[in-house]
Every structure is written in C-alpha cells, then in structure tokens.
Protein backbone atom coordinates (compact mmCIF):
# COMPACT_ATOMS: atom_id res chain seq x y z
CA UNK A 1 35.18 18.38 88.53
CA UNK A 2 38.03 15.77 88.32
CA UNK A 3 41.24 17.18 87.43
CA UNK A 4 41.91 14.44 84.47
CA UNK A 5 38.80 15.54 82.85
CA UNK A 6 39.86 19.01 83.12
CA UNK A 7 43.34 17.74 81.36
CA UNK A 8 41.36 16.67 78.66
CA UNK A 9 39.09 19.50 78.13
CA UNK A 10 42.09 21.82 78.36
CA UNK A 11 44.43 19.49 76.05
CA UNK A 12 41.50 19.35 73.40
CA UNK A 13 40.50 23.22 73.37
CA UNK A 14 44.02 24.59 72.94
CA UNK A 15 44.80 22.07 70.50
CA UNK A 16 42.08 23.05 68.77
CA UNK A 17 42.49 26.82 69.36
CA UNK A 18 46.08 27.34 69.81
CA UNK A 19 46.01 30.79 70.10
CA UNK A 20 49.22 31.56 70.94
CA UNK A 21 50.26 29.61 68.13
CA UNK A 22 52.34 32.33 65.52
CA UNK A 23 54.63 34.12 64.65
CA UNK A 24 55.52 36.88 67.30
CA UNK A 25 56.57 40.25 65.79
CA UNK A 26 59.38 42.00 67.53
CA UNK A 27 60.23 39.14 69.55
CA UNK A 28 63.91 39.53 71.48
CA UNK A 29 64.15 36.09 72.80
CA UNK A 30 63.75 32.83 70.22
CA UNK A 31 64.56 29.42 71.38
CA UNK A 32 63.97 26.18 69.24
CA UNK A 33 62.54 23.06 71.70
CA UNK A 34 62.29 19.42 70.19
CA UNK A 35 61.48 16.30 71.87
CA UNK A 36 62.93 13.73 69.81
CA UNK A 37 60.77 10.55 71.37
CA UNK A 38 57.68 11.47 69.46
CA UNK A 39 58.75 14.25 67.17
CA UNK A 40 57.20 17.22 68.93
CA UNK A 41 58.87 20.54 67.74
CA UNK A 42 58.55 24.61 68.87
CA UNK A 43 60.09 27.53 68.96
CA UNK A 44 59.29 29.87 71.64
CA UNK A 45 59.35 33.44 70.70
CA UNK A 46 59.37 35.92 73.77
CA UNK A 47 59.13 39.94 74.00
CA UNK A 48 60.96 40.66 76.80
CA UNK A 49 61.55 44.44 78.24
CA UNK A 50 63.07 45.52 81.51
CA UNK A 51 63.12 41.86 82.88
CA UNK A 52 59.32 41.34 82.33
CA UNK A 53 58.18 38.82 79.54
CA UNK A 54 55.58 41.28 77.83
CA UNK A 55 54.80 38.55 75.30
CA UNK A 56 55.00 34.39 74.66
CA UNK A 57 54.34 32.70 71.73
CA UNK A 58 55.15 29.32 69.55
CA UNK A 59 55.16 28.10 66.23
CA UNK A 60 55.84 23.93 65.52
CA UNK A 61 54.58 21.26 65.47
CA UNK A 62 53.67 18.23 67.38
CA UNK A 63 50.86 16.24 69.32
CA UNK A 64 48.03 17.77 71.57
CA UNK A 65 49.74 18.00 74.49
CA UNK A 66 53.30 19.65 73.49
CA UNK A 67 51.06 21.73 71.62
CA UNK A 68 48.42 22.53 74.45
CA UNK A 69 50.98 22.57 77.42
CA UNK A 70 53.23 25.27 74.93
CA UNK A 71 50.10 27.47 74.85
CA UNK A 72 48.99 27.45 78.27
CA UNK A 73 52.53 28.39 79.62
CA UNK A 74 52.81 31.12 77.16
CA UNK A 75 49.43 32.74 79.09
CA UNK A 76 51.07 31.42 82.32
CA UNK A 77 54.44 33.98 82.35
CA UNK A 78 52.92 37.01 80.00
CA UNK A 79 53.28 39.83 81.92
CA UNK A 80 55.60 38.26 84.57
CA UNK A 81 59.39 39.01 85.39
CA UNK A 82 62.05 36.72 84.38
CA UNK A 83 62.45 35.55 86.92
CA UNK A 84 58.66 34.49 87.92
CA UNK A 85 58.73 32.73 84.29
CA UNK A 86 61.70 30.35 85.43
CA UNK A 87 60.23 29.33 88.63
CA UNK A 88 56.57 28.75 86.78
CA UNK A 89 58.97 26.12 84.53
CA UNK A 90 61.22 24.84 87.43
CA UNK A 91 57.97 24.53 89.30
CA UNK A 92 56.10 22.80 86.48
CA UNK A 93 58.69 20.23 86.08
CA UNK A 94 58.66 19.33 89.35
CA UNK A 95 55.19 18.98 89.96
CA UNK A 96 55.31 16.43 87.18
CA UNK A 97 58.73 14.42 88.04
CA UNK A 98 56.97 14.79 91.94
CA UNK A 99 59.65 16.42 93.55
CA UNK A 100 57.09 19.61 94.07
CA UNK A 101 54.16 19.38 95.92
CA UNK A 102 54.05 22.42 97.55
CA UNK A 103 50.47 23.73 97.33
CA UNK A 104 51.27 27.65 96.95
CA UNK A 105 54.01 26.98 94.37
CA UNK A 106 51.24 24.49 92.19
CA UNK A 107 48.73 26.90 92.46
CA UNK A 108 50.92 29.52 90.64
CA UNK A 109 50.85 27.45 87.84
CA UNK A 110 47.17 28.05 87.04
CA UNK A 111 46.02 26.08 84.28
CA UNK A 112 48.81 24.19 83.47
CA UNK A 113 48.47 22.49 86.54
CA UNK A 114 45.90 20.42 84.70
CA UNK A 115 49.20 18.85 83.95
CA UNK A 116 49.42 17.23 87.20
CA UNK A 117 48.43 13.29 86.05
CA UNK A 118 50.48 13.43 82.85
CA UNK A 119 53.09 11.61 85.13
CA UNK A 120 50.97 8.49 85.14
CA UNK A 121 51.22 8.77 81.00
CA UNK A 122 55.38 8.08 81.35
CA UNK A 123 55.64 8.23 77.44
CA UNK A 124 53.76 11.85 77.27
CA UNK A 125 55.99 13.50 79.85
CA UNK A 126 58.79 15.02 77.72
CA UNK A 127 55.63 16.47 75.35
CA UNK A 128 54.18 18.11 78.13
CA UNK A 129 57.42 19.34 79.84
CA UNK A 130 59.14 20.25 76.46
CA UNK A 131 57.57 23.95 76.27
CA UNK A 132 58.74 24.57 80.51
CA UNK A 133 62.43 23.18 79.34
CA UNK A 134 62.89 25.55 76.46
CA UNK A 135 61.79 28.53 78.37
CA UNK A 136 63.95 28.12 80.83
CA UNK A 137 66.99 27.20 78.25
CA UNK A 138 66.12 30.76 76.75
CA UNK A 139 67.53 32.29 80.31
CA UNK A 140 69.96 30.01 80.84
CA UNK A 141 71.59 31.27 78.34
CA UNK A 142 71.92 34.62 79.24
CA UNK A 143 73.39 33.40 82.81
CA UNK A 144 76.56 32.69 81.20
C-alpha cells in the first residue's frame, strides 16, 4: 500500500474518531498550541510521573490533519520517558522539513510517519507539525 493513501485513511479515521480528543483528568502538564495560518487550535494535556508520559491527550479545534496528527502523537509518546517524547517531536519535524531521513529514527515514529508527504502540501505543514511543536514547548519549559 502507498504511503499517501495510508495518509488519507489515517487523516480521515482519527478525524473521525479522535479518541484522544478530551479532557484529561489529573493532567500535570497543559500546553495551549495554535497555528495561526489556518486557525488550528489544541491544548495538550499530559500525565506525567517519574519522567514517563503515562498519558496524552487534546482538546481544540481545527482541520483534519492538526486534528489527526494531535491524536496519533498522543498514542506515539504514552508510556514513553520524556525524553523519548521530545525526540519522537524533534524527529517528526524533521522528517517533514527533510533534514531527517534516518530510517531507525522514522520508524520510531510509527503511524505518524504517514506524515511523511505532507511536505509536498507546503500550506498543511504547520497543521501537521503544530501538535510535535507544543509537546516539545511543554519541556522546554521546564529546561529553564
């Protein structure tokens, strides 16, 4: 199967299903995203104990693919440390602005590297990379 039709099947079912898409009780870690181009709005609510990111979800609003690339991360760093959740977003980034091509570190993306061809789709590039941005702003914060 072609990876663009993938990208579309996986686009259209968690838009349709966002199931990571509410409210996340006990969250410790809340950071608002917005991509002001088209509108696209979340905020990224994280459970985070001893380093590891027990939990990920999102409430906003936006099109299909802020919304769809939002839920697939939040499956992508559940369970993982910190640390493992950063380079899943500094990885995902860079696999769509090119500068990552490394096969090991794409294939730790999982589904979201269905991603992959949104970099032919210039105008659709801060929706999909919105979600990886804010999730690594939540950190970055904490570096200070």
């Amino acid at each position: 199967m072609d990876l663009s039709k993938i990208y579309t099947e996986l686009v259209l079912e968690e838009s349709r299903n966002p199931k990571n898409r509410h409210e996340l009780e006990g969250s410790t870690h809340t950071e608002p995203g917005h991509n002001p181009s088209c509108g696209d709005e979340i905020t990224l609510q994280l459970k985070v104990k001893d380093g590891i990111i027990e939990d990920a979800a999102f409430t906003g609003k936006g099109c299909a693919i802020s919304q769809a690339s939002t839920s697939i991360m939040c499956d992508a760093i559940r369970g993982k440390k910190v640390e493992e959740g950063r380079e899943l977003a500094h990885s995902f980034i860079g696999m769509i602005n090119g500068s990552v091509t490394e096969r090991e570190k794409l294939k730790k993306l999982g589904d979201a590297r269905a991603f992959e061809s949104i970099k032919n789709l210039p105008a659709r590039v801060k929706c999909a990379v919105l979600p990886w941005y804010t999730l690594d702003q939540t950190f970055k914060e904490e570096e200070k």
